[in-house]
N, C-alpha and C. Protein backbone atom coordinates (compact mmCIF):
# COMPACT_ATOMS: atom_id res chain seq x y z
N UNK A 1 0.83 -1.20 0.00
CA UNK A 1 0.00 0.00 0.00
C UNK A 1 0.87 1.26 0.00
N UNK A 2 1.86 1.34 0.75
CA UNK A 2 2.88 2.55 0.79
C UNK A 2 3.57 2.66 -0.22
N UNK A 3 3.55 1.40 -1.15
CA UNK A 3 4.67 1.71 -2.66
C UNK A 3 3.60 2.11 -3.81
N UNK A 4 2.11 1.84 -3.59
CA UNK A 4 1.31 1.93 -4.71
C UNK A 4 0.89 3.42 -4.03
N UNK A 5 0.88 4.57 -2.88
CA UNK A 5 0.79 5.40 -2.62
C UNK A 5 2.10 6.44 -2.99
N UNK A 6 3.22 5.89 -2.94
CA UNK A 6 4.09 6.66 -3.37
C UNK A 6 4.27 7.02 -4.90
N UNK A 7 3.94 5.81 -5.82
CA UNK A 7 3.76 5.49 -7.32
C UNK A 7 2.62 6.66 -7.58
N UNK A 8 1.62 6.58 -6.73
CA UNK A 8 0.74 7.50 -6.92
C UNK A 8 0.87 8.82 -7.18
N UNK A 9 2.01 9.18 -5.75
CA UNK A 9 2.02 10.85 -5.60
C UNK A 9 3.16 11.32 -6.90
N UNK A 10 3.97 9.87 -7.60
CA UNK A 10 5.14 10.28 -8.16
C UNK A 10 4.18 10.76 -9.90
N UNK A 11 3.41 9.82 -9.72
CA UNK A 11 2.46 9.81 -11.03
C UNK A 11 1.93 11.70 -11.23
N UNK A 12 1.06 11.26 -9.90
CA UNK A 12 0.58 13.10 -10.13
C UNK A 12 1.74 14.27 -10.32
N UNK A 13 3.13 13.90 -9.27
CA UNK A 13 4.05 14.97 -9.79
C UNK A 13 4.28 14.98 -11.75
N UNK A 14 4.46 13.84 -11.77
CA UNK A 14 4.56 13.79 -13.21
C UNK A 14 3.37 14.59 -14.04
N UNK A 15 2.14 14.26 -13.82
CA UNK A 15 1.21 14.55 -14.74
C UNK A 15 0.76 16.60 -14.57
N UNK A 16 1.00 16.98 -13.57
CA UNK A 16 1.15 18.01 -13.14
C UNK A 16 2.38 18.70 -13.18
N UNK A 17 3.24 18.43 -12.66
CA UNK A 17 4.37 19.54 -13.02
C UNK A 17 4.27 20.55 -11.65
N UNK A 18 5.55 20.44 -10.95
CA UNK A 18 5.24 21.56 -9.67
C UNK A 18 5.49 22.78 -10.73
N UNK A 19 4.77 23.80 -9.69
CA UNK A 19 4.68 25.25 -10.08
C UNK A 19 5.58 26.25 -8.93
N UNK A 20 5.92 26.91 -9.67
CA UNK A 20 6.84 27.85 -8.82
C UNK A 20 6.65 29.49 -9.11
N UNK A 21 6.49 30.43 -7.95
CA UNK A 21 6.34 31.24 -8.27
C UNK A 21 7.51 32.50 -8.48
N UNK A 22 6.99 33.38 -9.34
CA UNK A 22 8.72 33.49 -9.17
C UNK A 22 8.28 35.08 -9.33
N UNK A 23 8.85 36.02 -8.63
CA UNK A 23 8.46 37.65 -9.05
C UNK A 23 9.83 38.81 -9.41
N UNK A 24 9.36 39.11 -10.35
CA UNK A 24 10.84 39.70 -11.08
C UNK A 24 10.30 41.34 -11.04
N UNK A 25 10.94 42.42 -11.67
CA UNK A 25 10.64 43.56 -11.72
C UNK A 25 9.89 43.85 -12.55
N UNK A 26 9.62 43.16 -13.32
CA UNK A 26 8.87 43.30 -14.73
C UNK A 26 7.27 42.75 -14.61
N UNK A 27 7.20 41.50 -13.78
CA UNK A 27 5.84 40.97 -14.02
C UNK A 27 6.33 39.63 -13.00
N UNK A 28 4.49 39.39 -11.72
CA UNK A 28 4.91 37.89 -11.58
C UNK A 28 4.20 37.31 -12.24
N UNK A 29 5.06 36.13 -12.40
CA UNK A 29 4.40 34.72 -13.48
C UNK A 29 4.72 33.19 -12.48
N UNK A 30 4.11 32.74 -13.04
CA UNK A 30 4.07 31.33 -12.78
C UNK A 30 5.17 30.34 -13.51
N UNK A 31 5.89 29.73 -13.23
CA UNK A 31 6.89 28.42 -13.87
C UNK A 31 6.32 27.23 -13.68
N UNK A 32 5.89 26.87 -14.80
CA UNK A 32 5.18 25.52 -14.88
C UNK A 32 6.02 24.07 -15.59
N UNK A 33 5.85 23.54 -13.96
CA UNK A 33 7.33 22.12 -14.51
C UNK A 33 7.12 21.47 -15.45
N UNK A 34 5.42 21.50 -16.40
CA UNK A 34 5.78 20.54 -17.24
C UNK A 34 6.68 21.23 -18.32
N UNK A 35 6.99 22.39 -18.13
CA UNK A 35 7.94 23.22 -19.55
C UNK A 35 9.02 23.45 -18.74
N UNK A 36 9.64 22.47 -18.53
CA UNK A 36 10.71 22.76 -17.30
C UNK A 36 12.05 23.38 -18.31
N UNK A 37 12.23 22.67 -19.46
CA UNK A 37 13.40 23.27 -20.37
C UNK A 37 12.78 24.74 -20.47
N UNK A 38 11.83 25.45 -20.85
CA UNK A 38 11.86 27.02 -20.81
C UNK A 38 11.85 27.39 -19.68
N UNK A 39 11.45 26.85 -18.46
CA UNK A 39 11.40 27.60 -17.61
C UNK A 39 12.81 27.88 -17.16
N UNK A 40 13.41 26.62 -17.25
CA UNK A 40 15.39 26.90 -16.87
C UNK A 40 15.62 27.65 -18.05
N UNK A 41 15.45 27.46 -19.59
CA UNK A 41 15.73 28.57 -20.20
C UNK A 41 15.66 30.21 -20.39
N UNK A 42 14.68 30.44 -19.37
CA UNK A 42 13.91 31.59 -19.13
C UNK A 42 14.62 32.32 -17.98
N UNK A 43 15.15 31.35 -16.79
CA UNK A 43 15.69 31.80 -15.65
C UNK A 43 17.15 32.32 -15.88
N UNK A 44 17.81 31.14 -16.94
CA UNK A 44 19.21 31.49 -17.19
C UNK A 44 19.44 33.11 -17.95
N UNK A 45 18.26 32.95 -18.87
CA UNK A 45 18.18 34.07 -19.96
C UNK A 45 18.37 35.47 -18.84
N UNK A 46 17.26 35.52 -17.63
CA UNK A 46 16.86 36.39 -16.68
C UNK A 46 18.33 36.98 -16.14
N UNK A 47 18.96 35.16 -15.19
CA UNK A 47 19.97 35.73 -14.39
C UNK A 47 21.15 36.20 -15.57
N UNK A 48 21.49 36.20 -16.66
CA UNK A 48 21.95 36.57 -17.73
C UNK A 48 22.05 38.11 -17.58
N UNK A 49 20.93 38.47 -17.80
CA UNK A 49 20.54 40.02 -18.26
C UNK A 49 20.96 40.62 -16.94
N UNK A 50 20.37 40.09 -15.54
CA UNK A 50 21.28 40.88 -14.45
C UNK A 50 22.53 40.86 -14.05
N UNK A 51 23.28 39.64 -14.78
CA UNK A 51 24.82 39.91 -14.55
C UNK A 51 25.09 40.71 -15.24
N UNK A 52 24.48 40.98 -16.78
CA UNK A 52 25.51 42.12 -17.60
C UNK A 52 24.79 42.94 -17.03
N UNK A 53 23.28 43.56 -16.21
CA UNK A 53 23.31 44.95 -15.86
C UNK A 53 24.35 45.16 -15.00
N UNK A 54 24.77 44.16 -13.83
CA UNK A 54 25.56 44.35 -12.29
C UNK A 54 27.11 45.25 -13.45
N UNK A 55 27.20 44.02 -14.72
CA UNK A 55 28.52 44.70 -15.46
C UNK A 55 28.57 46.27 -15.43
N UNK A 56 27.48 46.36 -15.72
CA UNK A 56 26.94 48.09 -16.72
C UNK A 56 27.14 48.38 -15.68
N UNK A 57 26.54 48.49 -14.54
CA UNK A 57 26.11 49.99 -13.10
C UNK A 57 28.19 49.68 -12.74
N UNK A 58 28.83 48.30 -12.95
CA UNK A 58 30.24 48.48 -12.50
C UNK A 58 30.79 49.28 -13.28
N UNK A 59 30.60 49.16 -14.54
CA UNK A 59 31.45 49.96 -15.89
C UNK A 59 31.12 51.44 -15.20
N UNK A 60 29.54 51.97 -15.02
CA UNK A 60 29.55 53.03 -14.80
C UNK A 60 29.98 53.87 -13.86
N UNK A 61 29.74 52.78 -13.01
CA UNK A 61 30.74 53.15 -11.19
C UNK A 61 32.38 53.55 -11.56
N UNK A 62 32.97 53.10 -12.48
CA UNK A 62 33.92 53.28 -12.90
C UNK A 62 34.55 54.67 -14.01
N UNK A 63 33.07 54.94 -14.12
CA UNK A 63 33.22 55.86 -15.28
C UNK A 63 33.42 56.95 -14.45
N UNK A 64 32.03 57.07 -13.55
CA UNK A 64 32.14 58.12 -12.50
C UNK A 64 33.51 58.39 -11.36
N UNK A 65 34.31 57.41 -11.26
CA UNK A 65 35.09 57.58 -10.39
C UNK A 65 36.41 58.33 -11.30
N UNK A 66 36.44 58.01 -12.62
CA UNK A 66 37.17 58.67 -13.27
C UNK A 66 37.09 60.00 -13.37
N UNK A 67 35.92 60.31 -13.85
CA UNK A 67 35.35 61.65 -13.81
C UNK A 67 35.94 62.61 -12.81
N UNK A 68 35.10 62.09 -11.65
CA UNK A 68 35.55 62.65 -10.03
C UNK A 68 36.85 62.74 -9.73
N UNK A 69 37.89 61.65 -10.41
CA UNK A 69 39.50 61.85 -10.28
C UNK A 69 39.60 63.29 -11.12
N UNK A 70 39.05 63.18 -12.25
CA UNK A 70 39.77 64.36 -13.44
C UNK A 70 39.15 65.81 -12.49
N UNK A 71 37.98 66.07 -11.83
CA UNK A 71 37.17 67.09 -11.59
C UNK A 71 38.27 67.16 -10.01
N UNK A 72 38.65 66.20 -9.67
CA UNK A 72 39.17 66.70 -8.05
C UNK A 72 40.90 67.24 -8.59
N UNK A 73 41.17 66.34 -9.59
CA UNK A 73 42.86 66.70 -10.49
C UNK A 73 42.69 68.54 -10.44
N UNK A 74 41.84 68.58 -11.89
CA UNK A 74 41.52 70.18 -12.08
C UNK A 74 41.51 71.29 -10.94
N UNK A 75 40.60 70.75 -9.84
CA UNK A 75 40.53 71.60 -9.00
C UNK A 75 41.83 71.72 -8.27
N UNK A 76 42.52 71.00 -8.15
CA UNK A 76 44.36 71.07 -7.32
C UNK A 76 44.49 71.91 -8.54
N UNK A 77 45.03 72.00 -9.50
CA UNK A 77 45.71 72.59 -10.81
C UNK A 77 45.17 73.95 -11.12
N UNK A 78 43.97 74.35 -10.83
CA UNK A 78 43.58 75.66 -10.59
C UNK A 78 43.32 76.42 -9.49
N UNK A 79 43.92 76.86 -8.55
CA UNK A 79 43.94 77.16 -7.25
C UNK A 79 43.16 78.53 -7.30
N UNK A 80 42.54 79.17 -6.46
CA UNK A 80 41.93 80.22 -6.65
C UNK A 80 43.27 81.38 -6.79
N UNK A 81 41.75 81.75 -7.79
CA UNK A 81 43.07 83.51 -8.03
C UNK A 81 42.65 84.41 -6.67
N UNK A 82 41.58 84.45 -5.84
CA UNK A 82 41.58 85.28 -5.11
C UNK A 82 42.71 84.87 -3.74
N UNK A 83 42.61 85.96 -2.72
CA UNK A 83 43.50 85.86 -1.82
C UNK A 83 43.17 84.16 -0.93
N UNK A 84 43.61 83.41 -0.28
CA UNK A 84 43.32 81.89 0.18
C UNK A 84 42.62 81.19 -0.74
N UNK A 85 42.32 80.17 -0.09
CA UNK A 85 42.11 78.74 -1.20
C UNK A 85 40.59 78.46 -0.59
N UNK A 86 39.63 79.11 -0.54
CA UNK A 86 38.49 78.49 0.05
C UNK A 86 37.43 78.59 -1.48
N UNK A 87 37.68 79.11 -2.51
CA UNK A 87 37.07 78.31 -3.24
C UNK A 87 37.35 77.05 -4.07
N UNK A 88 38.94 76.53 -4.07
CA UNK A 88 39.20 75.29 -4.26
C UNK A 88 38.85 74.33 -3.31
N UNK A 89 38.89 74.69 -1.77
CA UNK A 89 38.28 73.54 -1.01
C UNK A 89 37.25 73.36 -1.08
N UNK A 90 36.27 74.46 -1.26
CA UNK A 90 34.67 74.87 -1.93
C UNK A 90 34.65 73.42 -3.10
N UNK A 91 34.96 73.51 -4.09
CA UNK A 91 34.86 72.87 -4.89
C UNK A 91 35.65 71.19 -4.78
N UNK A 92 36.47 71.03 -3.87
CA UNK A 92 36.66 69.67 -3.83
C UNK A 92 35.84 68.97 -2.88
N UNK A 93 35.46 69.65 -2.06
CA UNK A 93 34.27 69.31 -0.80
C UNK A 93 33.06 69.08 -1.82
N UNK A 94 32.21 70.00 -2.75
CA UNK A 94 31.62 69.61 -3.63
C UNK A 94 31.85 68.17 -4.58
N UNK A 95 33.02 67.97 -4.78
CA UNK A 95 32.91 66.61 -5.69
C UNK A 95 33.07 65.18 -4.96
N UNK A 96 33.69 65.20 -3.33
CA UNK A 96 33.68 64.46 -2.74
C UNK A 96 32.27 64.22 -2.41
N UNK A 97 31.15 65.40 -2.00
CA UNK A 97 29.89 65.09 -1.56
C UNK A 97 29.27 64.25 -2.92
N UNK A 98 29.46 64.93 -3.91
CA UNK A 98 29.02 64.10 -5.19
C UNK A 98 29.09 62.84 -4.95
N UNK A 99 30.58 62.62 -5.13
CA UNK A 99 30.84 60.88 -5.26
C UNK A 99 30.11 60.39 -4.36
N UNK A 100 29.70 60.90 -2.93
CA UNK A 100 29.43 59.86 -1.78
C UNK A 100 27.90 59.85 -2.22
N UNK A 101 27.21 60.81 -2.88
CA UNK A 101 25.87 60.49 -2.94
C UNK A 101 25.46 59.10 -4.21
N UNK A 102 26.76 59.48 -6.04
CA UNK A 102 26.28 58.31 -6.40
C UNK A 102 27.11 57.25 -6.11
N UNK A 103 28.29 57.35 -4.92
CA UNK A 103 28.66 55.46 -4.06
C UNK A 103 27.48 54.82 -4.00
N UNK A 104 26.73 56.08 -2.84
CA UNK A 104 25.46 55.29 -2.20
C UNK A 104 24.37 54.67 -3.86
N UNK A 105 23.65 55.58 -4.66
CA UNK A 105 23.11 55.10 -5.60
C UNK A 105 23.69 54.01 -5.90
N UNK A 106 24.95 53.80 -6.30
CA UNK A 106 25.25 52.38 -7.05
C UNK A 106 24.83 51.32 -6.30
N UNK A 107 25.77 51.73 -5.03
CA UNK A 107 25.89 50.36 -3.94
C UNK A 107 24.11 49.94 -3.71
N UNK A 108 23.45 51.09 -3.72
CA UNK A 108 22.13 50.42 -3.55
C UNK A 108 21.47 49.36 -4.76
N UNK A 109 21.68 50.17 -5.88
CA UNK A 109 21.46 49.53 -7.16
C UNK A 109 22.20 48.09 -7.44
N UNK A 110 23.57 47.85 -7.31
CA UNK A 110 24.55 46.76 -7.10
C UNK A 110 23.78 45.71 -6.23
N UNK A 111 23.42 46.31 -5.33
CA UNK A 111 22.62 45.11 -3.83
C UNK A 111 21.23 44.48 -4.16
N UNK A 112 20.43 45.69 -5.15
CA UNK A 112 19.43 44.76 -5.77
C UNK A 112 19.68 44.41 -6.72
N UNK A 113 20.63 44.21 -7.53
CA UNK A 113 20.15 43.65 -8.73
C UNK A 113 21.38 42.46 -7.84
N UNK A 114 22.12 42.21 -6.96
CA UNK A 114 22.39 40.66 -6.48
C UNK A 114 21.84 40.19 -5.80
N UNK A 115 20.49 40.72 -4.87
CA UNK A 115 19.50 40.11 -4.51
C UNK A 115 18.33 39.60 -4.91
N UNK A 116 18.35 40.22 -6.37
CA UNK A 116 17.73 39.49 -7.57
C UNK A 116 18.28 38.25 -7.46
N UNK A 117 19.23 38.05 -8.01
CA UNK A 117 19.69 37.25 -9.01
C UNK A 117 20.19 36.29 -7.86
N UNK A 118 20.59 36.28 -6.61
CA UNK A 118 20.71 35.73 -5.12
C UNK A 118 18.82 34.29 -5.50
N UNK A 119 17.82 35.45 -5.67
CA UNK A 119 16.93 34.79 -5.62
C UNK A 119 16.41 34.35 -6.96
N UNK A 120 17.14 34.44 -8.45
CA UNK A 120 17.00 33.71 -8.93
C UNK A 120 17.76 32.65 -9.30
N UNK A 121 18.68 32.39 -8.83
CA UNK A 121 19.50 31.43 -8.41
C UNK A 121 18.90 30.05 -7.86
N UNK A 122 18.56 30.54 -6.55
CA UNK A 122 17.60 29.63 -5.79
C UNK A 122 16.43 29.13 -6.71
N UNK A 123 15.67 29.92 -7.71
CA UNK A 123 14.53 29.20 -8.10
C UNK A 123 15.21 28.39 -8.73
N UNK A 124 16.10 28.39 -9.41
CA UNK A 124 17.22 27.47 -10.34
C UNK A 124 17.39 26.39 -9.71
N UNK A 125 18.02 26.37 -8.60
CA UNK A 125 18.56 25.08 -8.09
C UNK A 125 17.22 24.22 -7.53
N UNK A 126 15.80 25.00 -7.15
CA UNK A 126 14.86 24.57 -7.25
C UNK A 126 14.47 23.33 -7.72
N UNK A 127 14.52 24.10 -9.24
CA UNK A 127 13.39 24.14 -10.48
C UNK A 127 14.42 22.48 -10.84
N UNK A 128 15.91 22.90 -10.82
CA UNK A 128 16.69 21.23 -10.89
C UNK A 128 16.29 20.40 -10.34
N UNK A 129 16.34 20.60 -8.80
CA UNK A 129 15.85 19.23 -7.99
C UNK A 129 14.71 18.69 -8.77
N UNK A 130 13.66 19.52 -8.66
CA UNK A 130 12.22 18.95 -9.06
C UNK A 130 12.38 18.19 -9.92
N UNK A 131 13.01 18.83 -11.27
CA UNK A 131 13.70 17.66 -12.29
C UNK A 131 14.39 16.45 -12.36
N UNK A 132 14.99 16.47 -11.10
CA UNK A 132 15.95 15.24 -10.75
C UNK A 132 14.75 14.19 -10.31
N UNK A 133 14.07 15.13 -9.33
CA UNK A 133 13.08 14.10 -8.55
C UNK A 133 12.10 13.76 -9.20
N UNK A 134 11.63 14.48 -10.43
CA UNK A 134 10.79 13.60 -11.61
C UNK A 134 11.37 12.72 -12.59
N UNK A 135 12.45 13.02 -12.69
CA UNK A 135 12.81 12.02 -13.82
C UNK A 135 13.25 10.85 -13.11
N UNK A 136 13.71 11.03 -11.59
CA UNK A 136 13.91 9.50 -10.70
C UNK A 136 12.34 9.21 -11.02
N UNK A 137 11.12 9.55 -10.83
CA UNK A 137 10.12 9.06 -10.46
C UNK A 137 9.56 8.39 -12.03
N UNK A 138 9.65 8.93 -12.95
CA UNK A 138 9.56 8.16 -14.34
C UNK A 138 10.71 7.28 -14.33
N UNK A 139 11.97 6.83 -13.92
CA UNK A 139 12.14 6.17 -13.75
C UNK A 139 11.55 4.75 -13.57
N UNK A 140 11.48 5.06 -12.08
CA UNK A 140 10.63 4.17 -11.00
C UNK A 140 9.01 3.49 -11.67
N UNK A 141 8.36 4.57 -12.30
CA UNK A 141 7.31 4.01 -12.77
C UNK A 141 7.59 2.92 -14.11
N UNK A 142 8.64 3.77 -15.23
CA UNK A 142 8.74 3.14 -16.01
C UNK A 142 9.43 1.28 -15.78
């Protein structure tokens, strides 16, 4: 009775397909195991697109820090013409506040798009098992 109950529940996983829910920035949808090749094709495609954004916001983090080197350079190299230097410190105090406001933007932006991809990861390794554990179970039936 416990092997024709287990045959059972392996049958319905089969004929059904677990479902997984999955919520992205764009839209939530449903992953339905019996399309388990798109749905891993779909996830890879996903975590794909957020590694090359994490690339992009790095490229740009990089762009900006250049910038901020050339804008803090300039400001040493032009010292004020008036008597003391308080509008060059004026202006390097300005580009340091800059940078620290888009650090923070990136680093925030950087943290979600790897807590994305943190959690689409997981539906991944998911969405495998389930696969492992259905195709043991067609196995078993077959």
């Amino acid at each position: 009775k416990l092997f024709e109950n287990k045959m059972a529940s392996i049958a319905v996983k089969l004929q059904n397909g677990p479902k997984f829910y999955v919520s992205t920035m764009h839209t939530d949808e449903f992953l339905d195991g019996n399309n388990t090749a798109v749905d891993i094709a779909s996830l890879q495609e996903e975590t794909c697109a957020i590694s090359k954004e994490l690339t992009t916001v790095k490229e740009e983090l990089n762009a900006c820090r250049m910038k901020y080197q050339s804008m803090f350079n300039e400001s040493l190299d032009n010292p004020d013409t008036t008597e003391g230097y308080t509008f060059e410190v004026s202006a390097i105090h300005s580009v340091i506040s800059k940078m620290t406001e888009d650090k923070k933007l990136y680093k925030s932006e950087e943290q979600r798009l790897r807590e994305e991809l943190k959690n689409l990861s997981k539906v991944l390794t998911a969405l495998e098992g389930d696969i492992r554990e259905l195709k043991q179970g067609h196995n078993t039936l077959q």
